[in-house]
Protein backbone atom coordinates (compact mmCIF):
# COMPACT_ATOMS: atom_id res chain seq x y z
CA UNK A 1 7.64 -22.21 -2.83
CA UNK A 2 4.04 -21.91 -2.73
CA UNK A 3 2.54 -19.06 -0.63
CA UNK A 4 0.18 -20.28 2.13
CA UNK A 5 -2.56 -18.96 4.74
CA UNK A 6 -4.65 -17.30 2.15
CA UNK A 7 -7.53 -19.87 1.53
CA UNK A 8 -10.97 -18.42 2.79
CA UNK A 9 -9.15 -15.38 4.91
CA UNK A 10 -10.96 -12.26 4.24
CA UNK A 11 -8.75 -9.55 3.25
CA UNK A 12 -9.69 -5.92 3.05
CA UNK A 13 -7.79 -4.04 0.34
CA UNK A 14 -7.67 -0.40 0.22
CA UNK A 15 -7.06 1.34 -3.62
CA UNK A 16 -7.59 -1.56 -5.13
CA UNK A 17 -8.93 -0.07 -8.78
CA UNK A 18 -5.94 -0.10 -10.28
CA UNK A 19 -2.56 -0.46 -10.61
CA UNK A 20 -0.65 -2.40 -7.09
CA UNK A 21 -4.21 -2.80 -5.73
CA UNK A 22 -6.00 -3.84 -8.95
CA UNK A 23 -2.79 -6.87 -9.19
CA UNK A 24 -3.06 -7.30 -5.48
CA UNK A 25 -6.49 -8.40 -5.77
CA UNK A 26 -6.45 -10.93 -8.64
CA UNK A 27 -3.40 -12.72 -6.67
CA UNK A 28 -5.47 -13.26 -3.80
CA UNK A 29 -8.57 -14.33 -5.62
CA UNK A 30 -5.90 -16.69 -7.35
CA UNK A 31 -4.80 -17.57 -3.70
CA UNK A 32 -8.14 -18.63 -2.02
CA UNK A 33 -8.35 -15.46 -0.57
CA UNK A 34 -12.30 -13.90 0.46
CA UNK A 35 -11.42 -10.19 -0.96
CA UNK A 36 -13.06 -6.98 0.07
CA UNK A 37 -11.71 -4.29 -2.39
CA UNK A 38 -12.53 -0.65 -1.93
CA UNK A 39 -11.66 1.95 -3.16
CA UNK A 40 -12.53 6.18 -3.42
CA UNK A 41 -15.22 4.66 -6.09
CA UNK A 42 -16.20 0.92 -6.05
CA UNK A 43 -13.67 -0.84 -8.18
CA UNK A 44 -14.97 -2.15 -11.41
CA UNK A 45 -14.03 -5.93 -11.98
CA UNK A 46 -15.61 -9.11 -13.38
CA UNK A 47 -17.91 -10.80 -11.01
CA UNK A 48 -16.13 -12.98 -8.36
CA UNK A 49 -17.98 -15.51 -6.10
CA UNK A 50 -15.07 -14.19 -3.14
CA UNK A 51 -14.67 -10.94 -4.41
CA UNK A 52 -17.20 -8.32 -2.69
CA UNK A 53 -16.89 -3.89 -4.12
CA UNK A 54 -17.13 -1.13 -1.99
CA UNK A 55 -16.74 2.31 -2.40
CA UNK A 56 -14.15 4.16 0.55
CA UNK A 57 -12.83 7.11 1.29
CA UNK A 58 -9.92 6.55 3.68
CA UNK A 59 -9.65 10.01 4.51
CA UNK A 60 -12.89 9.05 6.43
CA UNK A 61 -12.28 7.57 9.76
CA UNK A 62 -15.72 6.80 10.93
CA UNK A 63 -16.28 5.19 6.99
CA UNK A 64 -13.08 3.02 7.81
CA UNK A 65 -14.72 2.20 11.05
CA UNK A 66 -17.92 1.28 9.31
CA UNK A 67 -16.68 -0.87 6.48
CA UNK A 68 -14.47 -2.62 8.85
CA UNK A 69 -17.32 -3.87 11.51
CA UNK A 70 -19.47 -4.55 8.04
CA UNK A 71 -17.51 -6.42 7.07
CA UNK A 72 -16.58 -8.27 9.90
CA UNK A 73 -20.23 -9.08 10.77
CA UNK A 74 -21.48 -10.18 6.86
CA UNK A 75 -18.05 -12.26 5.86
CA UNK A 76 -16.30 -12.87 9.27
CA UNK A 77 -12.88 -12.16 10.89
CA UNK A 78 -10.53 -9.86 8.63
CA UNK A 79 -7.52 -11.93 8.56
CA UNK A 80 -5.56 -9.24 6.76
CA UNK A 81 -5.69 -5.47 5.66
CA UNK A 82 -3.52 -4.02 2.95
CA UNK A 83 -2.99 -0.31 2.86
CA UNK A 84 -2.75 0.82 -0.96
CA UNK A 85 -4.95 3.43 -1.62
CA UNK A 86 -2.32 6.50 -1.81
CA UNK A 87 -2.03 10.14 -4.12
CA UNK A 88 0.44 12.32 -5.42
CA UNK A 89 1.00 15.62 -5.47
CA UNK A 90 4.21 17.31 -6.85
CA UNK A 91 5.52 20.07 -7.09
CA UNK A 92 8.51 22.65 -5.18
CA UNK A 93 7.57 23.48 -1.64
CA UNK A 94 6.95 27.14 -1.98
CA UNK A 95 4.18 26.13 -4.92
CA UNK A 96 2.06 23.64 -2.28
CA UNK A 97 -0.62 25.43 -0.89
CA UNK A 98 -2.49 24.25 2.36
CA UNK A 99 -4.71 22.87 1.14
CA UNK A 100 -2.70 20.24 -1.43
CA UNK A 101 -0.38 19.54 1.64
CA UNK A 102 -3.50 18.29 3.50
CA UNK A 103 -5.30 16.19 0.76
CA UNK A 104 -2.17 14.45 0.36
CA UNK A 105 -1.55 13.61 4.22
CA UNK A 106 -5.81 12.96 4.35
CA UNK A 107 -5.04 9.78 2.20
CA UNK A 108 -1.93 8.60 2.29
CA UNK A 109 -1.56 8.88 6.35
CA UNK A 110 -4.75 9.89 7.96
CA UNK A 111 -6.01 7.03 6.04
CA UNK A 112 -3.51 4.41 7.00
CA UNK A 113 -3.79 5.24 10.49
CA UNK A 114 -7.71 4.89 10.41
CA UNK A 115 -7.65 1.78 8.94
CA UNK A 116 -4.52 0.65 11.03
CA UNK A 117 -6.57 1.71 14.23
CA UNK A 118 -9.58 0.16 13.00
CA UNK A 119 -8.01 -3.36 12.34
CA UNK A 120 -6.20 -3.03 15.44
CA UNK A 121 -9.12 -3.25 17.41
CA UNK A 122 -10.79 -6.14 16.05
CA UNK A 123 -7.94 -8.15 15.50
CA UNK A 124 -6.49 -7.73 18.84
CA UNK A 125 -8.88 -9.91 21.00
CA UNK A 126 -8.51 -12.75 18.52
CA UNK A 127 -4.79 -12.56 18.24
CA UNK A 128 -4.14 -12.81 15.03
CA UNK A 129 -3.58 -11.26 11.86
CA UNK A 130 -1.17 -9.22 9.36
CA UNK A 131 -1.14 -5.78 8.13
CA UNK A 132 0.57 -4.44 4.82
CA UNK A 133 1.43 -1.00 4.21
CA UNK A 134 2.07 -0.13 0.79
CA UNK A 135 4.51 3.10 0.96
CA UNK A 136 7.15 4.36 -1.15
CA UNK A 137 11.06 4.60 -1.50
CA UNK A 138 10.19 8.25 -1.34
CA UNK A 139 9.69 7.67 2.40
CA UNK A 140 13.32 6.99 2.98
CA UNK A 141 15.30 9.38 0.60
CA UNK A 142 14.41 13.10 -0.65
CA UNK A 143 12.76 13.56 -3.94
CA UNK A 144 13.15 16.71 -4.80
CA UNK A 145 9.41 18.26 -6.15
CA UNK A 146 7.30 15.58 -4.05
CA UNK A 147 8.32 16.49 -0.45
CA UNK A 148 4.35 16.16 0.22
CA UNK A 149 4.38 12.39 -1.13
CA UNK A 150 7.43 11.62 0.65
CA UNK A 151 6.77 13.17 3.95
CA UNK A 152 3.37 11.19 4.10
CA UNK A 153 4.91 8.06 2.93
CA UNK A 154 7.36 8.41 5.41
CA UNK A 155 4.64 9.20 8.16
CA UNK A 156 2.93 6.07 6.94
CA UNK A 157 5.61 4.01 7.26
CA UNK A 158 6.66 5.20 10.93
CA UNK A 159 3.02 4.40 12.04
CA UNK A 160 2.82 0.92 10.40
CA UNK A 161 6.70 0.05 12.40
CA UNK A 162 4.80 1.63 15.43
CA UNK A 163 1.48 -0.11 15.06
CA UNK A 164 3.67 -3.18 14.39
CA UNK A 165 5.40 -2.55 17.85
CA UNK A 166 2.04 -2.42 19.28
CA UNK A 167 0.43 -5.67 17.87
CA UNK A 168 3.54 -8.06 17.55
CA UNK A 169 2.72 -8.90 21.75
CA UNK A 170 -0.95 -9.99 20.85
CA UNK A 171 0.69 -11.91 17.48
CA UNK A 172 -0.39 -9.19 14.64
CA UNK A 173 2.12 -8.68 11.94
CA UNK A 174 2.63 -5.34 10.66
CA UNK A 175 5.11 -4.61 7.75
CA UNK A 176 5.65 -2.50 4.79
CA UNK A 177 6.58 -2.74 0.71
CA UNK A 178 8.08 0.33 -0.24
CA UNK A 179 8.27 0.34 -4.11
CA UNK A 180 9.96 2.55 -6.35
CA UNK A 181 8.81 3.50 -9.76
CA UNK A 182 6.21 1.48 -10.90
CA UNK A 183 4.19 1.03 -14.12
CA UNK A 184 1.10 2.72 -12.87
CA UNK A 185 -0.58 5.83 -14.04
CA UNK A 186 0.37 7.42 -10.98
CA UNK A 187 3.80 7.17 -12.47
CA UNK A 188 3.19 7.67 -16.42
CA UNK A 189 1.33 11.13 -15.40
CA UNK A 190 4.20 12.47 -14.33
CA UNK A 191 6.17 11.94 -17.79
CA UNK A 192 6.25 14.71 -20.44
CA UNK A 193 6.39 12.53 -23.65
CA UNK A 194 7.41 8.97 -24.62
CA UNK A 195 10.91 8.98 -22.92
CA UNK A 196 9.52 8.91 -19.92
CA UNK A 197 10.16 5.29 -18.48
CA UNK A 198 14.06 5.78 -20.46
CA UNK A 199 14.63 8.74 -18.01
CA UNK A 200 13.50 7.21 -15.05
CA UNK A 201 15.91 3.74 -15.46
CA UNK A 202 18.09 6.16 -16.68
CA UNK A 203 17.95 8.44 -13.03
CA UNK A 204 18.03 12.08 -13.43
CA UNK A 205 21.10 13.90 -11.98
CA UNK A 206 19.93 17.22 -12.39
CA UNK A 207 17.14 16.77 -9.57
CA UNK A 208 19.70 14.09 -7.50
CA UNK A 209 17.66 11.15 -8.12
CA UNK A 210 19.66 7.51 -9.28
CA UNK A 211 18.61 5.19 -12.08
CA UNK A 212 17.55 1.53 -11.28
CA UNK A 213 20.40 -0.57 -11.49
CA UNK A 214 18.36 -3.08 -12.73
CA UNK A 215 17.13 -1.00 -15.62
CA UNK A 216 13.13 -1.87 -15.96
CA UNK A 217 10.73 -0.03 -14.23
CA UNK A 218 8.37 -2.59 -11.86
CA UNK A 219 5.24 -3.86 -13.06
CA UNK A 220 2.01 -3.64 -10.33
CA UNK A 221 2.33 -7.10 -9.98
CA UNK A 222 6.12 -7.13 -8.58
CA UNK A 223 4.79 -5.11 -5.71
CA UNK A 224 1.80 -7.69 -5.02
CA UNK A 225 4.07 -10.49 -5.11
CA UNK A 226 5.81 -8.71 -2.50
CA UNK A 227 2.81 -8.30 -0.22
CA UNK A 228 1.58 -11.49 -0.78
CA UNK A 229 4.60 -12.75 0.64
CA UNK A 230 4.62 -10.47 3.93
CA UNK A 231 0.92 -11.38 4.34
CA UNK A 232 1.29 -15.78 3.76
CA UNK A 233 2.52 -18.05 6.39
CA UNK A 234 6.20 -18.31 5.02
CA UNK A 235 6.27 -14.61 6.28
CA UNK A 236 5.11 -15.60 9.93
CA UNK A 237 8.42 -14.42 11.52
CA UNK A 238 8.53 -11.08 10.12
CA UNK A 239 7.32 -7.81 11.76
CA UNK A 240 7.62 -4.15 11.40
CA UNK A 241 10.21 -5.05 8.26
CA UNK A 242 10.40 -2.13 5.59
CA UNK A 243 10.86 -4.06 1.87
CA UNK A 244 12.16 -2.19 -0.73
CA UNK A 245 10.93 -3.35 -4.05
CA UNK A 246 12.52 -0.85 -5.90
CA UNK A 247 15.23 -2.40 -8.67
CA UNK A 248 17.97 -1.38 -6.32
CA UNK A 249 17.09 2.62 -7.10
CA UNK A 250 17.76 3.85 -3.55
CA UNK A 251 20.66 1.56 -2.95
CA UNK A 252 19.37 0.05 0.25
CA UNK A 253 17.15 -3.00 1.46
């Protein structure tokens, strides 16, 4: 099945340097798409006659605003949004201080609901468009160490249904991919030596988290796929969904 509604839609990507956002990208240059990819720092990529850099800081809500209606008056209507850009933080609860606990929300909520707002308010009166969230399996079952990650992700992932409940009258899709471990160095910084991706397929027991049943960790581009497909056409009957891409680690859809 080939993916369609992508050809000339502009599509504004948030943490799209690397990793899910970096894959994200090159599928939907591949896909016809016109891409605006931002990120903290301008990505760095090889020149692209749709492809158009900005630097973003999503923490920023009157930057969000800014990019947005930039965008919208030098390439057009933004068709879609996808909502990568995210950080970690780990560590036990009593070892968070305030101000880690806040950086983490500033990014990985504050800065889904900016650009959630923002979108909402252009794509309203043309009633139209799709919104991806990109959150985490964290959001729906306790990690123990990374209760800031997951109770962001989680936060994230309550707006985006919300937003979705919103929008779905004036025909805006909102959904969300919620992957599990992924090959991304947000994942390989958290591993000690080279047994890292082992233990994680593997689960650990002593900190209650299961293995993947499938036994691979996914690659950024298994995640993108998955967006790509709540964004396209063959998706138009889908709103406020929650997809798990996750290898079956959480045991649930």
């Amino acid at each position: 099945m080939k993916l369609t509604g992508f050809d000339g839609t502009v599509t504004l990507v948030t943490g799209a340097a690397g990793g899910i956002g970096a894959a994200l990208v090159q599928l939907l240059l591949d896909s016809g798409a016109v891409v605006v990819a931002t990120d903290r720092e301008a990505p760095v990529r090889t020149a692209h006659p749709r492809l158009h850099l900005h630097a973003l800081d999503v923490s920023d809500a009157a930057a969000v605003d800014a990019r947005v209606h930039a965008v919208e008056a030098e390439l057009g209507p933004i068709g879609f949004g996808v909502n990568v850009a995210g950080v970690l933080q780990v560590g036990e609860v009593t070892g968070i201080s305030d101000a880690q606990w806040r950086s983490v929300f500033a990014v990985n909520t504050d800065g889904v609901f900016h650009l959630g707002r923002a979108l909402a308010r252009v794509m309203t009166p043309r009633r139209r468009g799709a919104i991806v969230t990109v959150s985490s399996n964290a959001a729906g079952v306790p990690r123990h160490g990374m209760a800031a990650y997951a109770a962001s992700k989680a936060a994230a992932t309550m707006f985006t249904r919300c937003l979705g409940l919103e929008l779905a009258p004036h025909g805006i899709r909102c959904n969300i991919v919620a992957p599990g471990s992924t090959l991304t160095p947000m994942q390989t910084g958290m591993w000690a030596d080279d047994q890292g991706a082992q233990r994680v397929i593997a689960g650990t027991p002593e900190t209650f988290k299961a293995g993947i049943p499938l036994g691979k960790l996914a690659n950024p581009e298994d995640v993108a796929q998955a967006v790509m497909f709540l964004l396209s056409d063959q998706a138009g009957h889908i709103a406020m969904s929650d997809l798990y891409v996750d290898g079956g680690a959480t045991l649930r859809g």
